[in-house]
C-alpha atoms as a PDB file:
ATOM      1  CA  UNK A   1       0.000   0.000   0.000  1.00  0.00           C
ATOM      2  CA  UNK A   2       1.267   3.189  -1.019  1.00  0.00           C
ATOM      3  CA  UNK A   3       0.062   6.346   1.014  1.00  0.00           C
ATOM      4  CA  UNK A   4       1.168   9.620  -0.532  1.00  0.00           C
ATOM      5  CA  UNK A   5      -1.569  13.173  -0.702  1.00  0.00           C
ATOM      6  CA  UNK A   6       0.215  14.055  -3.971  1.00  0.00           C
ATOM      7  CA  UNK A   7      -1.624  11.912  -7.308  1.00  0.00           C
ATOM      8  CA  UNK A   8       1.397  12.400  -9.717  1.00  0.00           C
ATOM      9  CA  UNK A   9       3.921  11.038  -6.906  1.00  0.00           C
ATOM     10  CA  UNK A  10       1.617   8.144  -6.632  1.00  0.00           C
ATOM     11  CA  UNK A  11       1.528   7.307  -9.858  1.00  0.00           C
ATOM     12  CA  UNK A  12       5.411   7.642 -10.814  1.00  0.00           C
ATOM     13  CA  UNK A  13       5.957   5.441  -7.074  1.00  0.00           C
ATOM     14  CA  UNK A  14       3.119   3.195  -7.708  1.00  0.00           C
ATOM     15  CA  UNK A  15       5.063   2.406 -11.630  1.00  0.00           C
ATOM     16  CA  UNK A  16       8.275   1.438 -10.238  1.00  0.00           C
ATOM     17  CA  UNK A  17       6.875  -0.664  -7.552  1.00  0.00           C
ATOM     18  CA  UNK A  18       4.671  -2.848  -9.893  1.00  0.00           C
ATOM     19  CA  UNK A  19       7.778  -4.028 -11.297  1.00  0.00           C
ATOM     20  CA  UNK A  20       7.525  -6.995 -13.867  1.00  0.00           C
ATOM     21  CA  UNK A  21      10.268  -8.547 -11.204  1.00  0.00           C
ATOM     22  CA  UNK A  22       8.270  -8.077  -7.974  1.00  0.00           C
ATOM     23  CA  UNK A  23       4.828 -10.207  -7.500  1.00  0.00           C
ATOM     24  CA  UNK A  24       2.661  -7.416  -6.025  1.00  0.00           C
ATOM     25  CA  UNK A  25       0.114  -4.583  -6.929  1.00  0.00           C
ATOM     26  CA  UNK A  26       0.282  -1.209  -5.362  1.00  0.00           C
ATOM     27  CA  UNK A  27      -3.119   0.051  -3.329  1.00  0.00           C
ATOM     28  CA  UNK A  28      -3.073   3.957  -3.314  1.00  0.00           C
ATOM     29  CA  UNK A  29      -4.095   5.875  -0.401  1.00  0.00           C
ATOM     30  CA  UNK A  30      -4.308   9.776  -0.727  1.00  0.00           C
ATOM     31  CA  UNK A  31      -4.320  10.057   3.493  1.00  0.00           C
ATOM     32  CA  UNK A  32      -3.732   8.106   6.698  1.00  0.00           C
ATOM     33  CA  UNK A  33      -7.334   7.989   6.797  1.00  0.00           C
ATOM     34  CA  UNK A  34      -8.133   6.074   3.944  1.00  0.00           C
ATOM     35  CA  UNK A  35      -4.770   4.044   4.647  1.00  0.00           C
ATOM     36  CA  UNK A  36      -6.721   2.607   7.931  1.00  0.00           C
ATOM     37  CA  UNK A  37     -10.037   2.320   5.864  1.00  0.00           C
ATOM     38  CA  UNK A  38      -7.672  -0.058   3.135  1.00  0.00           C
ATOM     39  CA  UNK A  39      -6.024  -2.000   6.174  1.00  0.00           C
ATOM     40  CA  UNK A  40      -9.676  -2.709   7.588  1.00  0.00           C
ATOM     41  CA  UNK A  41     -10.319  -4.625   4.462  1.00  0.00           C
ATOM     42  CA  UNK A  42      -7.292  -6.227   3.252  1.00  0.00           C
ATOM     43  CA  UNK A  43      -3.729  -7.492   3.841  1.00  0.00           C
ATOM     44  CA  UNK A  44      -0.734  -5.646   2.485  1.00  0.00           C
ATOM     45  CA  UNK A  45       3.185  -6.697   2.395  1.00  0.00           C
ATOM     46  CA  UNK A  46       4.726  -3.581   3.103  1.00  0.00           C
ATOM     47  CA  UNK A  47       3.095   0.247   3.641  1.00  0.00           C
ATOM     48  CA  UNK A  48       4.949   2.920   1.731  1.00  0.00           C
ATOM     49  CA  UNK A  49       4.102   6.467   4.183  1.00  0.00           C
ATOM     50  CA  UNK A  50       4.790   9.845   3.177  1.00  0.00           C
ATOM     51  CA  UNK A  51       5.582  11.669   6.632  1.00  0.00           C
ATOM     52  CA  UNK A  52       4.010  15.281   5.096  1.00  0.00           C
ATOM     53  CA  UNK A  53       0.270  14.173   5.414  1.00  0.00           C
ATOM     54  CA  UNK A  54      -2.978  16.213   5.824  1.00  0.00           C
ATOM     55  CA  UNK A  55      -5.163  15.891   8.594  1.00  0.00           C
ATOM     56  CA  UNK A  56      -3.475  12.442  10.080  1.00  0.00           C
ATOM     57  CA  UNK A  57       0.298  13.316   9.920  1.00  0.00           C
ATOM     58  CA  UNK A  58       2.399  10.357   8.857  1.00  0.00           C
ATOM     59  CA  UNK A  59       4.378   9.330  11.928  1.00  0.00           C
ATOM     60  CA  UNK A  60       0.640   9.120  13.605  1.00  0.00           C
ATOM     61  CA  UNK A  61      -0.577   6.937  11.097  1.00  0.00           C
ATOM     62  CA  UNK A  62       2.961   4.724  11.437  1.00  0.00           C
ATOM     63  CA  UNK A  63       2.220   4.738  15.181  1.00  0.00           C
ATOM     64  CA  UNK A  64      -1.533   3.259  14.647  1.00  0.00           C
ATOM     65  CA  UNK A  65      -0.330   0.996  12.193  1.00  0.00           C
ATOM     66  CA  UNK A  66       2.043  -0.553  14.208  1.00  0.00           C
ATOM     67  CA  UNK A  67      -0.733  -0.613  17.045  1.00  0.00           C
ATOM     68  CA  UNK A  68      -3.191  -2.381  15.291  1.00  0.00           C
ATOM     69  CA  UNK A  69      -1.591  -3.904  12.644  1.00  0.00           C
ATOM     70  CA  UNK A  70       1.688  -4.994  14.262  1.00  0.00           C
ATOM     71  CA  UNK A  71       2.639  -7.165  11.775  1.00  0.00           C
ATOM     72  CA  UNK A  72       2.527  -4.801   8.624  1.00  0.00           C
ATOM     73  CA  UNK A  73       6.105  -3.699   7.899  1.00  0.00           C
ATOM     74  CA  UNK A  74       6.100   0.162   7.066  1.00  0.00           C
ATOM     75  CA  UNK A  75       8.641   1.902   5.187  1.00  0.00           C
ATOM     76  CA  UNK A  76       8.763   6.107   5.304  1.00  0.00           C
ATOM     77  CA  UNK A  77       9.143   7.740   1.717  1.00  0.00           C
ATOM     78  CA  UNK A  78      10.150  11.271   2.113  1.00  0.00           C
ATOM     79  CA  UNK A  79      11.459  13.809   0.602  1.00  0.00           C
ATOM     80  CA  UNK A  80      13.449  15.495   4.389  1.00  0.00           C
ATOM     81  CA  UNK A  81      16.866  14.728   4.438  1.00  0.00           C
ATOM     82  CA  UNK A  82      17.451  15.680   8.133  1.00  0.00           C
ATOM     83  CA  UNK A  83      18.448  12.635  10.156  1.00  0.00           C
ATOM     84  CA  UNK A  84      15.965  13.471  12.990  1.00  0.00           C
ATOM     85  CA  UNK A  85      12.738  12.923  10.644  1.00  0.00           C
ATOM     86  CA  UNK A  86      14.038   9.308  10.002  1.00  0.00           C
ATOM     87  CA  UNK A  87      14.675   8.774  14.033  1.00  0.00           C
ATOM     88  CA  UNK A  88      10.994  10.221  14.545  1.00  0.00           C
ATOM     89  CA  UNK A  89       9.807   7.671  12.045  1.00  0.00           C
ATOM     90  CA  UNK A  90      11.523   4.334  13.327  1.00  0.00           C
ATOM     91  CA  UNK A  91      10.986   5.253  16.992  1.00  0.00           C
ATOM     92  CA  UNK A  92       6.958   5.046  15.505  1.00  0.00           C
ATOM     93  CA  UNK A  93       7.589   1.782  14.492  1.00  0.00           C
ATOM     94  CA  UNK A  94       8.858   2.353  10.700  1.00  0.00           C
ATOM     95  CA  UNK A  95      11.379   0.069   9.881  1.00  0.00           C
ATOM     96  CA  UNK A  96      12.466   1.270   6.545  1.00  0.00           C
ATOM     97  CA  UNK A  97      13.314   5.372   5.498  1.00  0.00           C
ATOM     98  CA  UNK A  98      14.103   6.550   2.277  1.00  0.00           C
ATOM     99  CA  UNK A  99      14.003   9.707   0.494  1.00  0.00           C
ATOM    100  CA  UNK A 100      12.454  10.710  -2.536  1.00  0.00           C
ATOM    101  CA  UNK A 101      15.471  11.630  -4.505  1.00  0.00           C
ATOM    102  CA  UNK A 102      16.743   8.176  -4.687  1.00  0.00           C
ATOM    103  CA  UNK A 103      17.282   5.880  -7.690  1.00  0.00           C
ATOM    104  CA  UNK A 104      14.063   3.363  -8.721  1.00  0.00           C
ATOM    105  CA  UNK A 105      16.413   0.468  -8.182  1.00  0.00           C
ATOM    106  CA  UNK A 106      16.885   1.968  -4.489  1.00  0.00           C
ATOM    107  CA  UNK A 107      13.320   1.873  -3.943  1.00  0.00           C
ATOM    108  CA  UNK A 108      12.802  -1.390  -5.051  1.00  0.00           C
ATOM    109  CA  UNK A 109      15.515  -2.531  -3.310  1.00  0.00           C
ATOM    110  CA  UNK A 110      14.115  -0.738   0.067  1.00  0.00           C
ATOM    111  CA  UNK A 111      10.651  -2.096  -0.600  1.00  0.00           C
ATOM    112  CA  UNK A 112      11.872  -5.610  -0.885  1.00  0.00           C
ATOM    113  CA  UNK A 113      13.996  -5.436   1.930  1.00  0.00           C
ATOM    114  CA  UNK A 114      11.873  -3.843   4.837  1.00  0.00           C
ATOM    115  CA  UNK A 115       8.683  -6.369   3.199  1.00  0.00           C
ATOM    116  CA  UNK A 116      10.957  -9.496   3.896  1.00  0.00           C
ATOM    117  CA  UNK A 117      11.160  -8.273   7.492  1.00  0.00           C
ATOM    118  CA  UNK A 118      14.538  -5.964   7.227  1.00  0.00           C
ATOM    119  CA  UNK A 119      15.828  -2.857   8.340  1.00  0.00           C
ATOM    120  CA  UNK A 120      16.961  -0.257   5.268  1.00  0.00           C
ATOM    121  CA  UNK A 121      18.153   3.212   5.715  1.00  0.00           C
ATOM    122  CA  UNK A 122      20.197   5.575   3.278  1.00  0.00           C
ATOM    123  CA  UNK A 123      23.838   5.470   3.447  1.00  0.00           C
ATOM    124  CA  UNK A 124      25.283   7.981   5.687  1.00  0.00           C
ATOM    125  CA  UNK A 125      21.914   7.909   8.105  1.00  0.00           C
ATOM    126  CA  UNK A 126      22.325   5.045   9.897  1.00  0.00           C
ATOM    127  CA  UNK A 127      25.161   5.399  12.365  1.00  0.00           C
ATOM    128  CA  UNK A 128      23.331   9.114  13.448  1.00  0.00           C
ATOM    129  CA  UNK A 129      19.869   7.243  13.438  1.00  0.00           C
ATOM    130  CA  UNK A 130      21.254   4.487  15.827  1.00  0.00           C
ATOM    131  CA  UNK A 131      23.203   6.950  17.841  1.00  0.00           C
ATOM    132  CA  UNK A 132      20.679   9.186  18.424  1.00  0.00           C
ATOM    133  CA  UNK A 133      17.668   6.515  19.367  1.00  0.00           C
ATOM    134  CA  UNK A 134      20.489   4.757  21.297  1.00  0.00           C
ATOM    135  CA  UNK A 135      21.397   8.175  23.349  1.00  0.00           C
ATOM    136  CA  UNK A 136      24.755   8.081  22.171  1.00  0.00           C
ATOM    137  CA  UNK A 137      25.226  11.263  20.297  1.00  0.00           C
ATOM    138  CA  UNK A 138      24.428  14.851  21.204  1.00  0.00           C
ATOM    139  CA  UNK A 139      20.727  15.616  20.831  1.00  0.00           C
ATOM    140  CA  UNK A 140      20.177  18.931  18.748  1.00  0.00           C
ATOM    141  CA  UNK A 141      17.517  21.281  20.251  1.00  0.00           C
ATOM    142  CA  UNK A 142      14.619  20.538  18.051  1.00  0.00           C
ATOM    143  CA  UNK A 143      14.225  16.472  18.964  1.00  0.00           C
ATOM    144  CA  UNK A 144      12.714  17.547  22.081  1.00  0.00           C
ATOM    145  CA  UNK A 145       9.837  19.099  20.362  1.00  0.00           C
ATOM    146  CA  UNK A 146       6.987  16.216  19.860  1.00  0.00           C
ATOM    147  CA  UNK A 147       5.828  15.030  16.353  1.00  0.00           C
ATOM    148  CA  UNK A 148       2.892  17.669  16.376  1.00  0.00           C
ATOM    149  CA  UNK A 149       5.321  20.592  16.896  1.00  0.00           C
ATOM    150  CA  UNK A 150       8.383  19.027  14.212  1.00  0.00           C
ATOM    151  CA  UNK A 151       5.989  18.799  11.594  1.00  0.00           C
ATOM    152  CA  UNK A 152       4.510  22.486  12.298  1.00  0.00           C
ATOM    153  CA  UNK A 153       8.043  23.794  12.428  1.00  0.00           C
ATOM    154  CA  UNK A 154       8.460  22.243   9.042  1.00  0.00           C
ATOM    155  CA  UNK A 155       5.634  23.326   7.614  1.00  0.00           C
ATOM    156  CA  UNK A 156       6.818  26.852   8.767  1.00  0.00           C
ATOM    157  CA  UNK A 157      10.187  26.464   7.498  1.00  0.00           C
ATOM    158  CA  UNK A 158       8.713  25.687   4.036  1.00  0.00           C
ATOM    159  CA  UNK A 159       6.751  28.923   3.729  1.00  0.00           C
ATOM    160  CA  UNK A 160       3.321  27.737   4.806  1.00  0.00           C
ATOM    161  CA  UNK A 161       0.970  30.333   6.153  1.00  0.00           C
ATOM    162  CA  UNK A 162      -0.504  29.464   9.340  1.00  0.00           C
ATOM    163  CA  UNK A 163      -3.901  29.668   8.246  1.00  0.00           C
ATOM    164  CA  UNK A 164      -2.743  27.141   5.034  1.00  0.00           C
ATOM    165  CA  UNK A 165      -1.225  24.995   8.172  1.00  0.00           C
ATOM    166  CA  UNK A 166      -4.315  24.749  10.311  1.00  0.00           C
ATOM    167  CA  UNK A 167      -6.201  23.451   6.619  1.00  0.00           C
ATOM    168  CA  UNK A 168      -3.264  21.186   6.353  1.00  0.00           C
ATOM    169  CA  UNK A 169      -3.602  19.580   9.923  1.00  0.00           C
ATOM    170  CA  UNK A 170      -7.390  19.910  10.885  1.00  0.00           C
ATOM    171  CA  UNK A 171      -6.580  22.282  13.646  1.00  0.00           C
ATOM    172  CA  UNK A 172      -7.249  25.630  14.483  1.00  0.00           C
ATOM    173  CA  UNK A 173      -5.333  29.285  13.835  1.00  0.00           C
ATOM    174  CA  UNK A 174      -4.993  29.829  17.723  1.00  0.00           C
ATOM    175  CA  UNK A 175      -3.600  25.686  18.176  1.00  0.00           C
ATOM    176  CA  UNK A 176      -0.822  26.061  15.130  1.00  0.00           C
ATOM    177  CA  UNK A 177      -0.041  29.725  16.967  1.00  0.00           C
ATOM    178  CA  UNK A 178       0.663  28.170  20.295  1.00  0.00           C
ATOM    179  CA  UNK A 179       2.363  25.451  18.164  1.00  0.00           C
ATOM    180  CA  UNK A 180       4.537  28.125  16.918  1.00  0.00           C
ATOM    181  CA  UNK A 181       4.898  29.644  20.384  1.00  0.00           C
ATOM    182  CA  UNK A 182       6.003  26.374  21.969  1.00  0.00           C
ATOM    183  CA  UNK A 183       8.854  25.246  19.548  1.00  0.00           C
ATOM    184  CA  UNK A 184      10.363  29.201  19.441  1.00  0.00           C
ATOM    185  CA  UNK A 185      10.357  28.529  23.775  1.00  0.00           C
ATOM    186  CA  UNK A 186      11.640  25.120  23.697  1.00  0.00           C
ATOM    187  CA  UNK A 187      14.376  26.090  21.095  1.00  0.00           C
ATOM    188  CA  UNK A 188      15.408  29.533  22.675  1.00  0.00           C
ATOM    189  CA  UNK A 189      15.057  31.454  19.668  1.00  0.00           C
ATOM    190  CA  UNK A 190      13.343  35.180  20.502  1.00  0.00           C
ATOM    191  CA  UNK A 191      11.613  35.861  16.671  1.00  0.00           C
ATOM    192  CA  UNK A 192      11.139  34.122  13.404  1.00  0.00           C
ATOM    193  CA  UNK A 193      14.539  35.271  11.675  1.00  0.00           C
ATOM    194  CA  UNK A 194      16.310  33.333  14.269  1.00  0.00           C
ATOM    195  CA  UNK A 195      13.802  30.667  13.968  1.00  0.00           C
ATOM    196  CA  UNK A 196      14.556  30.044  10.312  1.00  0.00           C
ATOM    197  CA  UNK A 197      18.187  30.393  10.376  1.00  0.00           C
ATOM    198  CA  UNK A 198      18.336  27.351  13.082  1.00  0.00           C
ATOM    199  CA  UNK A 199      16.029  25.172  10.879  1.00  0.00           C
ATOM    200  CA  UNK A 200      18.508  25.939   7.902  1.00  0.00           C
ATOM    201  CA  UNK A 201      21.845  25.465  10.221  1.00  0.00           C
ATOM    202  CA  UNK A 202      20.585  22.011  10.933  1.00  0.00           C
ATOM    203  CA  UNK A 203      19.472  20.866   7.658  1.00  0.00           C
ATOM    204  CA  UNK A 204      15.509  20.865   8.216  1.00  0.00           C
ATOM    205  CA  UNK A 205      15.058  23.347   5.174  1.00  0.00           C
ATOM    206  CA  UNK A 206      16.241  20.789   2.785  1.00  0.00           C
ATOM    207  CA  UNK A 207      14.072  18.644   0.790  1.00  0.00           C
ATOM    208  CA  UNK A 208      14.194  16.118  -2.481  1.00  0.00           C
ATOM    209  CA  UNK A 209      12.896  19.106  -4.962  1.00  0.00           C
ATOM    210  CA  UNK A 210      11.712  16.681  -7.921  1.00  0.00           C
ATOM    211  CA  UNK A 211       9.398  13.395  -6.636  1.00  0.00           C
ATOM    212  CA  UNK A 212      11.361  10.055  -7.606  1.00  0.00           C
ATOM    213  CA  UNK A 213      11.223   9.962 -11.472  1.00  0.00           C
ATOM    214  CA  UNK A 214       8.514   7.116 -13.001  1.00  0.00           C
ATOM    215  CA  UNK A 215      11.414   4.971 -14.933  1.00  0.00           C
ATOM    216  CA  UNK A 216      13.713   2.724 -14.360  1.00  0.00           C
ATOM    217  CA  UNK A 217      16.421   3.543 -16.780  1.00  0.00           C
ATOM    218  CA  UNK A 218      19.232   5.876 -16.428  1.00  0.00           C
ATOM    219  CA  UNK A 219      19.029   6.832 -13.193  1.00  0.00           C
ATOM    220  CA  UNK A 220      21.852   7.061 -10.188  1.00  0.00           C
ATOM    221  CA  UNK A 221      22.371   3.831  -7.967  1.00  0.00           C
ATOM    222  CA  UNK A 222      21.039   5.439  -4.563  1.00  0.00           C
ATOM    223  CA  UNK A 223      22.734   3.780  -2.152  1.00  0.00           C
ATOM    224  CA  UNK A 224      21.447   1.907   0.955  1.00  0.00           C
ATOM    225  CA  UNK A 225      22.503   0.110   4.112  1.00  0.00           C
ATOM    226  CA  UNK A 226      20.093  -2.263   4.877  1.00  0.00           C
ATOM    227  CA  UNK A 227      19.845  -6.121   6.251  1.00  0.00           C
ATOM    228  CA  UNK A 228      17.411  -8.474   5.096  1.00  0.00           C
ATOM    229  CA  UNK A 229      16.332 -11.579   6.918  1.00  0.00           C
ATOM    230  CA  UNK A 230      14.559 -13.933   3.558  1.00  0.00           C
ATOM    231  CA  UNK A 231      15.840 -13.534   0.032  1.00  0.00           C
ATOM    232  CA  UNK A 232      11.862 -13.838  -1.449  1.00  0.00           C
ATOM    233  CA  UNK A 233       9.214 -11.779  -1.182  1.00  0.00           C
ATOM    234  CA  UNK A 234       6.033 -13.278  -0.349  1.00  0.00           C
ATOM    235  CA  UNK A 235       2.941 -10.028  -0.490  1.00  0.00           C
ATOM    236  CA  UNK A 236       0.675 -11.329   1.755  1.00  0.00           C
ATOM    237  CA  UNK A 237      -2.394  -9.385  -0.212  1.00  0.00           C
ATOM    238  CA  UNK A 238      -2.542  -6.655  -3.150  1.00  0.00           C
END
């Protein structure tokens, strides 16, 4: 199942993953709402999760998945490049992060591995993803702010007004304000200048600009550290 809020994405994702190679069919889901509805009525190998959702935010939706589906593996497709999003997701209960800049052959790779029950990350994230769940690096600042408040301060950082924000989420003006209010305090930054030049210090400006190309031909071998406990890949629905 692939769960993305943006059609053409789907449809360039959902082309390389119903490779000729790989026995499955792809289930789209625009939102983490109809991703439940889907999982109420069938069996998946593997859910693909955007993180940037409306209304249910992705990390939410990997949190209920793993609640009451337990057994569904779920891999993050993203397009943030900051270690800390991929921490937030596994620490959900993802078990696979990529980001939408990488090669088809990466993502088919990914898929297969975190469906056969391994653990895939992009090269150069997973010593900082293991050191930081593991307490063994330096938090920055911004990993104390919860899931809500990350993905408003992202939203922020990408230009979002907070009226566009509160549409986005399904909350209100005033909650995205105290949002807002609450990540400035917890940071110690006094005004939104300094508020945007710590998001772009640490990386959580930067984004995949161009969604992960429909083709398989041509493109750059992504790479990936991963582990993979079965060879095959047995879907265990559509």
């Amino acid at each position: 199942m692939l769960v993305d809020d943006h059609t053409i994405v789907r449809e360039g994702i959902k082309c390389i993953l119903e490779s000729p190679d790989l026995p499955w069919s792809v289930t789209e889901a625009e939102s983490g709402y109809r991703a439940l509805e889907w999982l109420g009525e069938r069996s998946f190998a593997i859910a693909v999760v955007d993180l940037s959702l409306p209304g249910m935010p992705g990390l939410e939706l990997i949190r209920r998945i793993r609640t009451e589906h337990p057994r569904l593996p779920v891999m993050v497709l993203s397009m943030h490049h900051e270690e800390q999003y991929a921490v937030r997701a596994f620490k959900a209960g993802a078990t696979g992060y990529l980001t939408k800049d990488s090669a088809a052959t990466g993502l088919l790779s990914a898929a297969e591995i975190v469906a056969s029950g391994g653990v895939c990350l992009p090269d150069g994230f997973a010593d900082k993803v293991v050191q930081q769940m593991c307490g063994l690096a330096e938090r920055p600042r911004h990993s104390t702010l919860s899931d809500r408040e990350f993905d408003v301060l992202y939203r922020i950082v990408a230009g979002q007004r907070m009226t566009d924000i509160a549409s986005a989420l399904h909350l209100s003006v005033a909650t995205v304000s105290n949002h807002k209010a609450r990540i400035k305090e917890k940071l110690e930054l006094p005004n939104m200048a300094a508020l945007i030049r710590y998001s772009t210090l640490h990386g959580l400006d930067q984004y995949s600009a161009e969604p992960m190309a429909a083709h398989r031909g041509g493109e750059r071998a992504g790479g990936l550290t991963g582990s993979k406990h079965d060879e095959s890949l047995r879907p265990r629905g559509p």
